[in-house]
PDB file of N, CA and C in Angstrom:
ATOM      1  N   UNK A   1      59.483 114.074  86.206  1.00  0.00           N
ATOM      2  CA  UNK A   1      60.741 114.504  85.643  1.00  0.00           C
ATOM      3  C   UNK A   1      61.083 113.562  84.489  1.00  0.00           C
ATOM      4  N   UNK A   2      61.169 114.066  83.698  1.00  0.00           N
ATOM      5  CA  UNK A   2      61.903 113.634  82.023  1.00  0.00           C
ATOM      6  C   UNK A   2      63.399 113.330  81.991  1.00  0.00           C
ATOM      7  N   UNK A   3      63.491 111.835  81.506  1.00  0.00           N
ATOM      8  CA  UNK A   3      64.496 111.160  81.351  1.00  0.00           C
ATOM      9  C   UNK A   3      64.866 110.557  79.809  1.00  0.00           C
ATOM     10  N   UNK A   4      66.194 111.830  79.445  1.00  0.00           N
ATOM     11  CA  UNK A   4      66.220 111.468  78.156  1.00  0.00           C
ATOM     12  C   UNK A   4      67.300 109.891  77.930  1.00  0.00           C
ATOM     13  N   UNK A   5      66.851 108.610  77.329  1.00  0.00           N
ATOM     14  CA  UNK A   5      67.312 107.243  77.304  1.00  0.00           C
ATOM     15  C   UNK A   5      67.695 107.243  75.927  1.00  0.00           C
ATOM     16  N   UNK A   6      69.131 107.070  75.382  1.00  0.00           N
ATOM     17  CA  UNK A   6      69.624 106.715  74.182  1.00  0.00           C
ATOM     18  C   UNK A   6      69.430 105.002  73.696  1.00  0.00           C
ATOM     19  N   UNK A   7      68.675 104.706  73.066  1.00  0.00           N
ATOM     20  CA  UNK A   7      68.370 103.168  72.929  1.00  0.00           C
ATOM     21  C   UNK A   7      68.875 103.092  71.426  1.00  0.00           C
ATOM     22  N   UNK A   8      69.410 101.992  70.901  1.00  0.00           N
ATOM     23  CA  UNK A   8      69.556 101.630  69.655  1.00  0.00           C
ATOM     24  C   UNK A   8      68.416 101.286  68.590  1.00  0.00           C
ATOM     25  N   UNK A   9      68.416 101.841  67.226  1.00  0.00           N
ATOM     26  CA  UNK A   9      67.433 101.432  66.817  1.00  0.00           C
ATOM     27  C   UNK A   9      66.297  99.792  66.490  1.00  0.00           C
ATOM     28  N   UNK A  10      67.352  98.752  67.064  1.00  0.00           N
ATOM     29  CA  UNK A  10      67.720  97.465  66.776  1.00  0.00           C
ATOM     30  C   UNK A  10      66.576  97.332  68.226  1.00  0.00           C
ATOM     31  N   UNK A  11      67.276  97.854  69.387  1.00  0.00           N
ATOM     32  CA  UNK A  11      66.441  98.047  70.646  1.00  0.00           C
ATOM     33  C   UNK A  11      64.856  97.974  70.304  1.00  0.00           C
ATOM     34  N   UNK A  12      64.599  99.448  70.005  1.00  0.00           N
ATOM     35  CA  UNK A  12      63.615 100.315  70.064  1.00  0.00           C
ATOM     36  C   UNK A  12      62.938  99.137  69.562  1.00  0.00           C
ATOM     37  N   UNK A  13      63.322  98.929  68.045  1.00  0.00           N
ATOM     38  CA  UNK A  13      62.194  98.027  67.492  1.00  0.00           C
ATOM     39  C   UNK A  13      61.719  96.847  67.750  1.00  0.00           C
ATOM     40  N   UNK A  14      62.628  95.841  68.717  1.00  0.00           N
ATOM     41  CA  UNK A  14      62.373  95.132  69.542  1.00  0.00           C
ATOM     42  C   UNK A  14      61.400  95.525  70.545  1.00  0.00           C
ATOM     43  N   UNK A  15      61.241  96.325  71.099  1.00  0.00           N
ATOM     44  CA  UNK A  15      60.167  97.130  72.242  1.00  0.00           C
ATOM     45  C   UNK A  15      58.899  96.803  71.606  1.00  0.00           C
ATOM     46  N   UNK A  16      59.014  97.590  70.465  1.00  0.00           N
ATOM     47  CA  UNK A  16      58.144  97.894  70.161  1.00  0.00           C
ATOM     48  C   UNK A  16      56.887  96.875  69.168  1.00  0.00           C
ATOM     49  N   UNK A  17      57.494  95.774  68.786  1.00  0.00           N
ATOM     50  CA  UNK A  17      57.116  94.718  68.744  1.00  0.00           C
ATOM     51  C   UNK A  17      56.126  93.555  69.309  1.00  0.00           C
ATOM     52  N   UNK A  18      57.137  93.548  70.817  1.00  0.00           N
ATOM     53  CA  UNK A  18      56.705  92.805  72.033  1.00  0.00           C
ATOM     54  C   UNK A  18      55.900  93.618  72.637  1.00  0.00           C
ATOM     55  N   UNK A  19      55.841  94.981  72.712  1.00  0.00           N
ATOM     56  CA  UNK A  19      54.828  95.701  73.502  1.00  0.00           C
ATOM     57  C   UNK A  19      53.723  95.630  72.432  1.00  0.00           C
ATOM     58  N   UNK A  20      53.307  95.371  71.148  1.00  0.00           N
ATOM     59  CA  UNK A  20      52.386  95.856  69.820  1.00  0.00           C
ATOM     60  C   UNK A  20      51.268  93.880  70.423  1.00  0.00           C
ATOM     61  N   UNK A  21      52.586  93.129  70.651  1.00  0.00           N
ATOM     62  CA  UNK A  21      52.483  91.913  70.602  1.00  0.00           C
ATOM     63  C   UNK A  21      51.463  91.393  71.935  1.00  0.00           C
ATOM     64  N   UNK A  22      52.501  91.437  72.951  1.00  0.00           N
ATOM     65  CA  UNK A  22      51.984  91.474  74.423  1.00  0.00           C
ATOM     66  C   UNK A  22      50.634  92.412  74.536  1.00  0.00           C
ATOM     67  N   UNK A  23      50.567  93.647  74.253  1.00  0.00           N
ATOM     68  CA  UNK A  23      49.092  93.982  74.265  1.00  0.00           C
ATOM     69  C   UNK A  23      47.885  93.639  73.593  1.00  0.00           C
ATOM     70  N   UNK A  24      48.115  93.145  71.987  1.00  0.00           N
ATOM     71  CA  UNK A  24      47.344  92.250  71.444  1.00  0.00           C
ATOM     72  C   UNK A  24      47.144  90.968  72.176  1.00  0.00           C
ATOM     73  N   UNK A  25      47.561  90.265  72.719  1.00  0.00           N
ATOM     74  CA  UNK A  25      47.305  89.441  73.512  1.00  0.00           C
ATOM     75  C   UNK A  25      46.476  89.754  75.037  1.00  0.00           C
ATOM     76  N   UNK A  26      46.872  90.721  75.666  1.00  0.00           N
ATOM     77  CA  UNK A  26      46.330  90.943  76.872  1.00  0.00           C
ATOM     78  C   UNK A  26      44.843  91.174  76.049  1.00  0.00           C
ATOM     79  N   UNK A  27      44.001  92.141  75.289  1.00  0.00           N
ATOM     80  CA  UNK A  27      42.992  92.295  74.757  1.00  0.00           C
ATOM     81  C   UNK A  27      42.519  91.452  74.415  1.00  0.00           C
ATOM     82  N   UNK A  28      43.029  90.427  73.806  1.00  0.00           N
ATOM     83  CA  UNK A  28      42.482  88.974  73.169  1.00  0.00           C
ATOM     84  C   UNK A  28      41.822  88.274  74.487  1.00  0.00           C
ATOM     85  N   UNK A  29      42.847  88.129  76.052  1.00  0.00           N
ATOM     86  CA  UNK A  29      42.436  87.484  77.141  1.00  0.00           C
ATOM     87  C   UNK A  29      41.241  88.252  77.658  1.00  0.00           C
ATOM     88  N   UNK A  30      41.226  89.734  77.620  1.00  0.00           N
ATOM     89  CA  UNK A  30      40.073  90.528  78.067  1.00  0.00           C
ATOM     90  C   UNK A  30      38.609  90.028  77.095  1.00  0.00           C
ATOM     91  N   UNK A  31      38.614  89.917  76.228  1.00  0.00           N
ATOM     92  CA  UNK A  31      38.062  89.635  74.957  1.00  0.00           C
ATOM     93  C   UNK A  31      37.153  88.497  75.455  1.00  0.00           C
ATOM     94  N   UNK A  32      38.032  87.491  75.926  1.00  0.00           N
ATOM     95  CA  UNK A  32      37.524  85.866  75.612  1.00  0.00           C
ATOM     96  C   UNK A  32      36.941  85.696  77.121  1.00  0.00           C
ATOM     97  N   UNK A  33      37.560  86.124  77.971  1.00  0.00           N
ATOM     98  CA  UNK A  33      37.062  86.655  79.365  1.00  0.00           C
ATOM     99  C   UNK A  33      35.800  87.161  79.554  1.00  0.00           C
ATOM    100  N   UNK A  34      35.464  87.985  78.822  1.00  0.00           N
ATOM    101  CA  UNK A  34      34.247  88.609  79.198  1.00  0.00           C
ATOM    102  C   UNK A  34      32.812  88.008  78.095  1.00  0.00           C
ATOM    103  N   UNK A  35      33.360  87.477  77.264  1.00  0.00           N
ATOM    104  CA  UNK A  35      32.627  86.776  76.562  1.00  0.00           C
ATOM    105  C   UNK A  35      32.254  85.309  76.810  1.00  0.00           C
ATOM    106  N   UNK A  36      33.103  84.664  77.504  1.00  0.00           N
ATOM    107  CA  UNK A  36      33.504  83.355  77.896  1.00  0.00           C
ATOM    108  C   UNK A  36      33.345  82.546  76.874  1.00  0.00           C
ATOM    109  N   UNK A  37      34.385  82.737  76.162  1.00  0.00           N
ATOM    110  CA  UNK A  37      35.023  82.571  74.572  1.00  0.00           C
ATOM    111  C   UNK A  37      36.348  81.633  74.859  1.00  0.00           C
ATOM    112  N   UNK A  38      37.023  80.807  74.367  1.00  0.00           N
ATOM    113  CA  UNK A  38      38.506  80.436  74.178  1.00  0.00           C
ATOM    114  C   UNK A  38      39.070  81.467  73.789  1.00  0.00           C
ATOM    115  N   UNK A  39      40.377  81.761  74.076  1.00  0.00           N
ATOM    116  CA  UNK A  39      41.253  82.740  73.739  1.00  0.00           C
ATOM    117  C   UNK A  39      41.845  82.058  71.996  1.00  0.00           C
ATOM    118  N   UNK A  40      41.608  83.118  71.082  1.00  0.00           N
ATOM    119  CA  UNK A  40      42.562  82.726  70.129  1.00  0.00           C
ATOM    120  C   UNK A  40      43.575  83.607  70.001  1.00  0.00           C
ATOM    121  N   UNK A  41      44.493  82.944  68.629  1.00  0.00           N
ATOM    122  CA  UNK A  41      46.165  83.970  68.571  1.00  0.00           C
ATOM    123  C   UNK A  41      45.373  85.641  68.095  1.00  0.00           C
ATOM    124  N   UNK A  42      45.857  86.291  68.331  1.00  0.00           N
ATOM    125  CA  UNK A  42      45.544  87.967  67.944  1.00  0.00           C
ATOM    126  C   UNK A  42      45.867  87.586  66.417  1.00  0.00           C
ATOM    127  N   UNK A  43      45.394  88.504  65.792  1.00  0.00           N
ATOM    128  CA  UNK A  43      45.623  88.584  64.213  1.00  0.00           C
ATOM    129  C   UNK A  43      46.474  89.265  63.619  1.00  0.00           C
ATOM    130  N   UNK A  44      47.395  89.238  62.887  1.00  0.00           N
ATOM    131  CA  UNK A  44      48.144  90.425  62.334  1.00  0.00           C
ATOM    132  C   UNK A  44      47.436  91.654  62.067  1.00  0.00           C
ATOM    133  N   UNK A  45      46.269  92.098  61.809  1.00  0.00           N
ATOM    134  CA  UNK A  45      45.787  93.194  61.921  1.00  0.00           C
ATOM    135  C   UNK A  45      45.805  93.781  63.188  1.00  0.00           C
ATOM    136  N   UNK A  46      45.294  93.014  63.656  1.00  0.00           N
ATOM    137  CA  UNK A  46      44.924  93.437  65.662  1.00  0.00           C
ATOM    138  C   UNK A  46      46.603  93.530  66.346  1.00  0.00           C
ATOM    139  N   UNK A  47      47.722  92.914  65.714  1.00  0.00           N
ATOM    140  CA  UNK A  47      48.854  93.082  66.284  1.00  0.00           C
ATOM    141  C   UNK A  47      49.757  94.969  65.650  1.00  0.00           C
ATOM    142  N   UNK A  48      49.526  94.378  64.039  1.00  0.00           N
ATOM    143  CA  UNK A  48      49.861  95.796  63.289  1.00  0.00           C
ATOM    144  C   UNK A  48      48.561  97.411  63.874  1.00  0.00           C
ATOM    145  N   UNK A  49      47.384  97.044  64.266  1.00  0.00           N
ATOM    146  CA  UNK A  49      46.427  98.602  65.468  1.00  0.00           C
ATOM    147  C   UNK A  49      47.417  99.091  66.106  1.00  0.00           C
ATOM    148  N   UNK A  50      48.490  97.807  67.224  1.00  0.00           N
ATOM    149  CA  UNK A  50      48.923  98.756  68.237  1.00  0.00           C
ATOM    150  C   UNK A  50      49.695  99.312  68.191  1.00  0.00           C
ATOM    151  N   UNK A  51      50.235  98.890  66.548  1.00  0.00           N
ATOM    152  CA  UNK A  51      51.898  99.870  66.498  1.00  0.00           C
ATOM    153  C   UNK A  51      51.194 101.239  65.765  1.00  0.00           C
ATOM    154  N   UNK A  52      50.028 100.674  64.859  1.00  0.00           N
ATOM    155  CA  UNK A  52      49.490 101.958  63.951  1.00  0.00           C
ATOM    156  C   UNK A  52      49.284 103.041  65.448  1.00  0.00           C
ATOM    157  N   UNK A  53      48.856 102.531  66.793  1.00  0.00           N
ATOM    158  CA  UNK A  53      48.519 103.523  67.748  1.00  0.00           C
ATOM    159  C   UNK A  53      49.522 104.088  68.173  1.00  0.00           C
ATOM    160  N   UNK A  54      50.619 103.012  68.405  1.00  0.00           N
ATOM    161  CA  UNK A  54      51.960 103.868  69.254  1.00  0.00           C
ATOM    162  C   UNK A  54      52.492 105.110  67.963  1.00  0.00           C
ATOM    163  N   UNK A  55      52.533 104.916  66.859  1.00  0.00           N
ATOM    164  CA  UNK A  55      52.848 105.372  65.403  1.00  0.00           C
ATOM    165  C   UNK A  55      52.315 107.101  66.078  1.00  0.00           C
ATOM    166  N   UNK A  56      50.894 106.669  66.205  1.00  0.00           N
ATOM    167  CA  UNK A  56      50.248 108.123  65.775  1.00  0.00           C
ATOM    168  C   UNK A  56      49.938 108.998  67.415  1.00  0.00           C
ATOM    169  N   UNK A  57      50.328 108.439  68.290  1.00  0.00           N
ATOM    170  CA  UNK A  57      50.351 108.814  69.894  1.00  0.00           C
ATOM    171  C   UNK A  57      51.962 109.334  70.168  1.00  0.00           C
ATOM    172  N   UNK A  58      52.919 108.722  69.570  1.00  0.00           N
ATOM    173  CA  UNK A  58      53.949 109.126  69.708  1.00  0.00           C
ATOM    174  C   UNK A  58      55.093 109.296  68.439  1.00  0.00           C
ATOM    175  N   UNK A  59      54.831 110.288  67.883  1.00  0.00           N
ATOM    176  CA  UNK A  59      55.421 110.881  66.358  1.00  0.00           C
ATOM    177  C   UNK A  59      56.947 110.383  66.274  1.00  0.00           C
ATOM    178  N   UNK A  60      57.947 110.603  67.829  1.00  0.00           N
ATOM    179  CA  UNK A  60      59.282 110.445  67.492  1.00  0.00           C
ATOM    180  C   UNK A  60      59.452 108.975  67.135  1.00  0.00           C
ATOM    181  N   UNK A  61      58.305 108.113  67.679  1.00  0.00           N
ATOM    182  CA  UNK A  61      59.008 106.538  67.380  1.00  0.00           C
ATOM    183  C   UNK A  61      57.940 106.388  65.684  1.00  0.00           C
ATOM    184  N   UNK A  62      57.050 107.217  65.138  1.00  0.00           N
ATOM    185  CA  UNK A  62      56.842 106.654  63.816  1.00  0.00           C
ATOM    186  C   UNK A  62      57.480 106.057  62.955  1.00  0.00           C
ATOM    187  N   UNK A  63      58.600 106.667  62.821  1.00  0.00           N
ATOM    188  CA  UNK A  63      58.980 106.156  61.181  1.00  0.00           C
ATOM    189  C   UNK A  63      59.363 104.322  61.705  1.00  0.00           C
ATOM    190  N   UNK A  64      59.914 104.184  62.658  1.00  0.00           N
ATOM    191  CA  UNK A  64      60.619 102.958  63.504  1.00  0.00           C
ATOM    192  C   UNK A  64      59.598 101.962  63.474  1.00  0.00           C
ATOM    193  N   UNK A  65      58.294 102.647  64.001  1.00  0.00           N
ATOM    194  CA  UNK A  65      56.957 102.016  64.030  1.00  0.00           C
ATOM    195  C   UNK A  65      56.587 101.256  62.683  1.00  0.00           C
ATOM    196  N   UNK A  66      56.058 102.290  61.908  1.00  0.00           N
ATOM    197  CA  UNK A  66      55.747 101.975  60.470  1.00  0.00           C
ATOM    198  C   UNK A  66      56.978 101.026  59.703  1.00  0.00           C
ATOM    199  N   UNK A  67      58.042 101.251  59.589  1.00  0.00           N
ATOM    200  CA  UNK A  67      58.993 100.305  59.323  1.00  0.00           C
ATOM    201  C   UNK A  67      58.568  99.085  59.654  1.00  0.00           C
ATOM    202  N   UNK A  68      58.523  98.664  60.546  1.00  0.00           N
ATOM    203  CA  UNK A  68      58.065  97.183  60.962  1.00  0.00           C
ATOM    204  C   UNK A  68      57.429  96.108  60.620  1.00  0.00           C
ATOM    205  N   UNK A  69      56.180  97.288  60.047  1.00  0.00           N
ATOM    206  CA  UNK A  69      54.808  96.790  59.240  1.00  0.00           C
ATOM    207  C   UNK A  69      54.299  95.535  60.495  1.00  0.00           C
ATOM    208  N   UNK A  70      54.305  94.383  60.270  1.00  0.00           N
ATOM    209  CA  UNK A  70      53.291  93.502  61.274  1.00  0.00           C
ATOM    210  C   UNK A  70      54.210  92.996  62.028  1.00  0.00           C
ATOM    211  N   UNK A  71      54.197  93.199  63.299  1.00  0.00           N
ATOM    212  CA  UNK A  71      54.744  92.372  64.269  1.00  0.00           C
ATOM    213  C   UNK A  71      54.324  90.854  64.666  1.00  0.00           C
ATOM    214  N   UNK A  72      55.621  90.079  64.744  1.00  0.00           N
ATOM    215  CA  UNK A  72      55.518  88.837  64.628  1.00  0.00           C
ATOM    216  C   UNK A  72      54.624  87.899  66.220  1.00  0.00           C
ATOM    217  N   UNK A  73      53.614  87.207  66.077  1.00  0.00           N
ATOM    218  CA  UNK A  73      53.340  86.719  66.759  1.00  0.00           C
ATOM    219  C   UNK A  73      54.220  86.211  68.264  1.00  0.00           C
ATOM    220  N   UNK A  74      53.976  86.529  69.260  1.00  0.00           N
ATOM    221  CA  UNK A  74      54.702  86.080  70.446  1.00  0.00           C
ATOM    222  C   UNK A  74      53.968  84.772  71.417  1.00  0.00           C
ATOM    223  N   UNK A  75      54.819  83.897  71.273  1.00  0.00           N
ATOM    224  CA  UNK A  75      54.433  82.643  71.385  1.00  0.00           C
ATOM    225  C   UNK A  75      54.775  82.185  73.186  1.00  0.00           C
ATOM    226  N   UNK A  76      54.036  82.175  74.016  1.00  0.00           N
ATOM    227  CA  UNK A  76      54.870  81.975  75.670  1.00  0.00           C
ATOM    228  C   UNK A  76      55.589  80.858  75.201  1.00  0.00           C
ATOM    229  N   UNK A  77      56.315  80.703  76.105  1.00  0.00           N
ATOM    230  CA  UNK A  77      57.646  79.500  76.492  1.00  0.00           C
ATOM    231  C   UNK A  77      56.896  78.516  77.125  1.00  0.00           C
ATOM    232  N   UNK A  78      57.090  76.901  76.553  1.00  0.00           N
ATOM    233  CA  UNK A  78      56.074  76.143  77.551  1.00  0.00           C
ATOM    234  C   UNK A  78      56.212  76.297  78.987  1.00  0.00           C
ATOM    235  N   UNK A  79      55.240  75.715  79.794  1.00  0.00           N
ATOM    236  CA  UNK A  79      55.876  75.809  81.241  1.00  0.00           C
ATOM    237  C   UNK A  79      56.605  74.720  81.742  1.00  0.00           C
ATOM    238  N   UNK A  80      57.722  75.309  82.715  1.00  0.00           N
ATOM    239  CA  UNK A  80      58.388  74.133  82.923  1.00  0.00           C
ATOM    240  C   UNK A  80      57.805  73.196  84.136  1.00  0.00           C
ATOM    241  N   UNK A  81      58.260  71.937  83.774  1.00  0.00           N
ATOM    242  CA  UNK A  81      58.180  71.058  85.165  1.00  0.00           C
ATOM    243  C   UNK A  81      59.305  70.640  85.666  1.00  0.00           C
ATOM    244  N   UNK A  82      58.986  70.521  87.187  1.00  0.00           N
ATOM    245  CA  UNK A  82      60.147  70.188  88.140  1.00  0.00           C
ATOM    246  C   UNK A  82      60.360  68.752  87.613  1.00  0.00           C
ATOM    247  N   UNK A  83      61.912  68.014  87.565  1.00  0.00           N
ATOM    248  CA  UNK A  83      62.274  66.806  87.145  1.00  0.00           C
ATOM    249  C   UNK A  83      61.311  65.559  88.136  1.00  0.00           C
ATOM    250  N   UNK A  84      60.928  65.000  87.738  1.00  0.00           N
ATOM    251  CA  UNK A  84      60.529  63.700  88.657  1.00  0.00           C
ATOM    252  C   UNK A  84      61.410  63.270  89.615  1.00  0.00           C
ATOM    253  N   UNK A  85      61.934  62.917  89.907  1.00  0.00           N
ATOM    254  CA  UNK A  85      63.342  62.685  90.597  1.00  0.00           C
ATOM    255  C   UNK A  85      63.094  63.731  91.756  1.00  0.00           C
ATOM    256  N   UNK A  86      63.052  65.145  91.402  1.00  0.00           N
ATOM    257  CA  UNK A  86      63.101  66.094  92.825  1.00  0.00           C
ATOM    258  C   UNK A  86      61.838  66.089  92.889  1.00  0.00           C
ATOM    259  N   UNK A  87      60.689  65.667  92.530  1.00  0.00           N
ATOM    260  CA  UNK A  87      59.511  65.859  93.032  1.00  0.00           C
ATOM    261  C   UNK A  87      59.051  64.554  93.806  1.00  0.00           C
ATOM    262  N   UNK A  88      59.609  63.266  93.518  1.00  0.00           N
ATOM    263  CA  UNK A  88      59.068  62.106  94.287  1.00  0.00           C
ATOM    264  C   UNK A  88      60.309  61.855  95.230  1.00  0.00           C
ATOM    265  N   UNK A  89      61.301  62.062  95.661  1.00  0.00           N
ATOM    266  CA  UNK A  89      62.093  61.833  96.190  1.00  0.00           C
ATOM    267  C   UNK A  89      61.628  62.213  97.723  1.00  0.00           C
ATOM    268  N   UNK A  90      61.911  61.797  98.714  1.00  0.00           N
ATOM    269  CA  UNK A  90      61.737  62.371  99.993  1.00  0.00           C
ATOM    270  C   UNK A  90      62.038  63.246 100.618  1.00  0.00           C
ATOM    271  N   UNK A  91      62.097  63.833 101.316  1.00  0.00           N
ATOM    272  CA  UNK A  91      62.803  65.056 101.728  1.00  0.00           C
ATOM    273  C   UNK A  91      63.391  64.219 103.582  1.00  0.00           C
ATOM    274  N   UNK A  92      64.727  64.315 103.846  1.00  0.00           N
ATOM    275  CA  UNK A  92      65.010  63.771 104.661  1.00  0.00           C
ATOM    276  C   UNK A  92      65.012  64.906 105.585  1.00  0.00           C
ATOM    277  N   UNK A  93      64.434  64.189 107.037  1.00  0.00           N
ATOM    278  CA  UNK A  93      64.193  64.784 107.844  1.00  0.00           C
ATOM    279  C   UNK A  93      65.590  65.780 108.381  1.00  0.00           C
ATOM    280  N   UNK A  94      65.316  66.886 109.189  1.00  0.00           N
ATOM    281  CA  UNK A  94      66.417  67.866 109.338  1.00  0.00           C
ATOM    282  C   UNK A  94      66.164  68.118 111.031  1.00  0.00           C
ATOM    283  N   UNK A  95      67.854  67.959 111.391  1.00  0.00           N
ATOM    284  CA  UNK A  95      67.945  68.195 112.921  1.00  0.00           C
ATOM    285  C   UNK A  95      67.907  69.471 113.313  1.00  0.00           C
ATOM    286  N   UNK A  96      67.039  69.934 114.390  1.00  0.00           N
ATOM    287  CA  UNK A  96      66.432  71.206 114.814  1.00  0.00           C
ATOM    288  C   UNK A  96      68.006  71.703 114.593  1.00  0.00           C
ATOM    289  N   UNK A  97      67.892  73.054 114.331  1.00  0.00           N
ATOM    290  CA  UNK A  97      69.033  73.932 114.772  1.00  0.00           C
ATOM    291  C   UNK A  97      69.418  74.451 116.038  1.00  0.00           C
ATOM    292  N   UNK A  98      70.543  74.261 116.309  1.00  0.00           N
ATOM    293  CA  UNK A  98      70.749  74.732 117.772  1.00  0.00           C
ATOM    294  C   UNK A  98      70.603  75.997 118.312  1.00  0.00           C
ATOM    295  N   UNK A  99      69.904  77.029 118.993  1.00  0.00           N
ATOM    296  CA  UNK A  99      70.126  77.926 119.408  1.00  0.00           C
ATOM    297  C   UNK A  99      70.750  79.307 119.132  1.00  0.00           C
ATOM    298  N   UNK A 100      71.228  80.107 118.509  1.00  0.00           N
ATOM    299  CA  UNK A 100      72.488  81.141 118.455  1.00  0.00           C
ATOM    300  C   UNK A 100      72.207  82.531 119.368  1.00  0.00           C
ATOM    301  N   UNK A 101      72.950  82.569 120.226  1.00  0.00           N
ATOM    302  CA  UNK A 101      73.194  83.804 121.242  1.00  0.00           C
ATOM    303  C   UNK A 101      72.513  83.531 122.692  1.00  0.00           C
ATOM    304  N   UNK A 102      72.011  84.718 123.112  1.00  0.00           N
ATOM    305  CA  UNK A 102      71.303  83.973 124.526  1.00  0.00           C
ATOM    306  C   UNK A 102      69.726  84.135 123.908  1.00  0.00           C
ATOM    307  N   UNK A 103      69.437  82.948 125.236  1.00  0.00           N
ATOM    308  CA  UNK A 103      68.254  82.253 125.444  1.00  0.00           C
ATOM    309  C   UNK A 103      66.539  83.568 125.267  1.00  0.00           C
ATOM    310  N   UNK A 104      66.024  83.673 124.667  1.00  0.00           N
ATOM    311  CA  UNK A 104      64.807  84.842 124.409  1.00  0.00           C
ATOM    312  C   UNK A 104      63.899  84.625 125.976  1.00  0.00           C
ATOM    313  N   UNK A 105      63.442  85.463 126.861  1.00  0.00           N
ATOM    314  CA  UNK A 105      62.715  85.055 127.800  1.00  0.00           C
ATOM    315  C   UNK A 105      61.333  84.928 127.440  1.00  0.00           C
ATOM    316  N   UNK A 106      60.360  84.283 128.357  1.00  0.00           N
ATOM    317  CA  UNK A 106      59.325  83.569 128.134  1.00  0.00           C
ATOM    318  C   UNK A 106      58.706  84.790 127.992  1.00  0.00           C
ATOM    319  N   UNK A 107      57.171  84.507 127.164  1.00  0.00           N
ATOM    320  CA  UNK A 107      56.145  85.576 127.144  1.00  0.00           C
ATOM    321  C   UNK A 107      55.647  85.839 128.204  1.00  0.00           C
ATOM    322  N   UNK A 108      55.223  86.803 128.533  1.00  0.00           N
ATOM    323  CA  UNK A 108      54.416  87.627 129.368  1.00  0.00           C
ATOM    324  C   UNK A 108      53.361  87.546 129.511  1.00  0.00           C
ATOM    325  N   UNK A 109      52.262  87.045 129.795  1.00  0.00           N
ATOM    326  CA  UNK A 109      51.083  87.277 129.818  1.00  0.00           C
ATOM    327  C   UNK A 109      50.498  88.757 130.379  1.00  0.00           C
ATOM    328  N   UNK A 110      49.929  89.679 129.275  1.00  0.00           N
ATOM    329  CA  UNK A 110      49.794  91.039 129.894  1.00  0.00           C
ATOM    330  C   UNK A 110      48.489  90.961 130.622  1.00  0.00           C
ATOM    331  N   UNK A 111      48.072  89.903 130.775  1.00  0.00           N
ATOM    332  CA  UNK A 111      46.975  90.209 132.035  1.00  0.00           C
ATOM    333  C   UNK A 111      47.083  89.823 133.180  1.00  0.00           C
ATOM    334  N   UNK A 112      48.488  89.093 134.112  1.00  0.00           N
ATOM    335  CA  UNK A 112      48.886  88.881 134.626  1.00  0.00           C
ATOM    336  C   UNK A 112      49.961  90.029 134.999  1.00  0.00           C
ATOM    337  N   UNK A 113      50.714  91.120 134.466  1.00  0.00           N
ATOM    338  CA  UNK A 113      51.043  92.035 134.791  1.00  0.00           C
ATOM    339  C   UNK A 113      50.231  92.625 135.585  1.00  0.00           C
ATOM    340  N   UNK A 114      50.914  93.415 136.612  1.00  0.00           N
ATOM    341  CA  UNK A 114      50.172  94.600 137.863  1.00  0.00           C
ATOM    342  C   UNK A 114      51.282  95.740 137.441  1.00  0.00           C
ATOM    343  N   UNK A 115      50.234  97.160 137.139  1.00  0.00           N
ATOM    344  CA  UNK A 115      51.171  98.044 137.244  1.00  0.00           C
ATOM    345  C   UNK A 115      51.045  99.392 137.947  1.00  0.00           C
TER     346      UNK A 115
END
């Protein structure tokens, strides 16, 4: 079932960017993967293919597409690290929790059942 979504053009072209972007990259990792290559940055050509593809696979987002011309490299966010402080610090020991409601009865051993 078809869901018609009103997006802004400001939107769209954002999408369409990061998706042109993010898939040049996933190909680049397939790329270097199977070659057992270092991964390098995708190229502005190889980034501007995937919009030329979305362009000509899907006519209503062309003109939006082509507008764009080369989508800008997408760079990950470094990764973060936990502060030193919460990583060497100790973790102080914690008093069992008490109980809540009644007591669960013991297991059964089902080979000790007779029935």
């Amino acid at each position: 079932m078809g869901r018609t979504v009103i997006v802004s053009e400001d939107a769209l072209r954002s999408l369409l960017q990061a998706n042109a972007a993010l898939s040049a990259w996933y190909h680049e990792f397939v790329r270097a993967s199977r070659e057992q290559t270092p991964v390098t940055t995708p190229s502005d050509a190889t980034r501007k293919a995937f919009l030329d593809r979305i362009a000509s696979e899907l006519p209503e987002l062309a003109a939006v597409a082509q507008a764009i011309g080369t989508p800008p490299v997408y760079v990950p966010p470094p990764i973060a690290f936990a502060p030193v402080a919460a990583v060497s610090a100790p973790a102080a020991p914690q008093a069992p929790a008490a109980p809540i409601g009644p007591a669960m009865p013991a297991m059964v051993n089902p080979r000790l059942v007779k029935y």
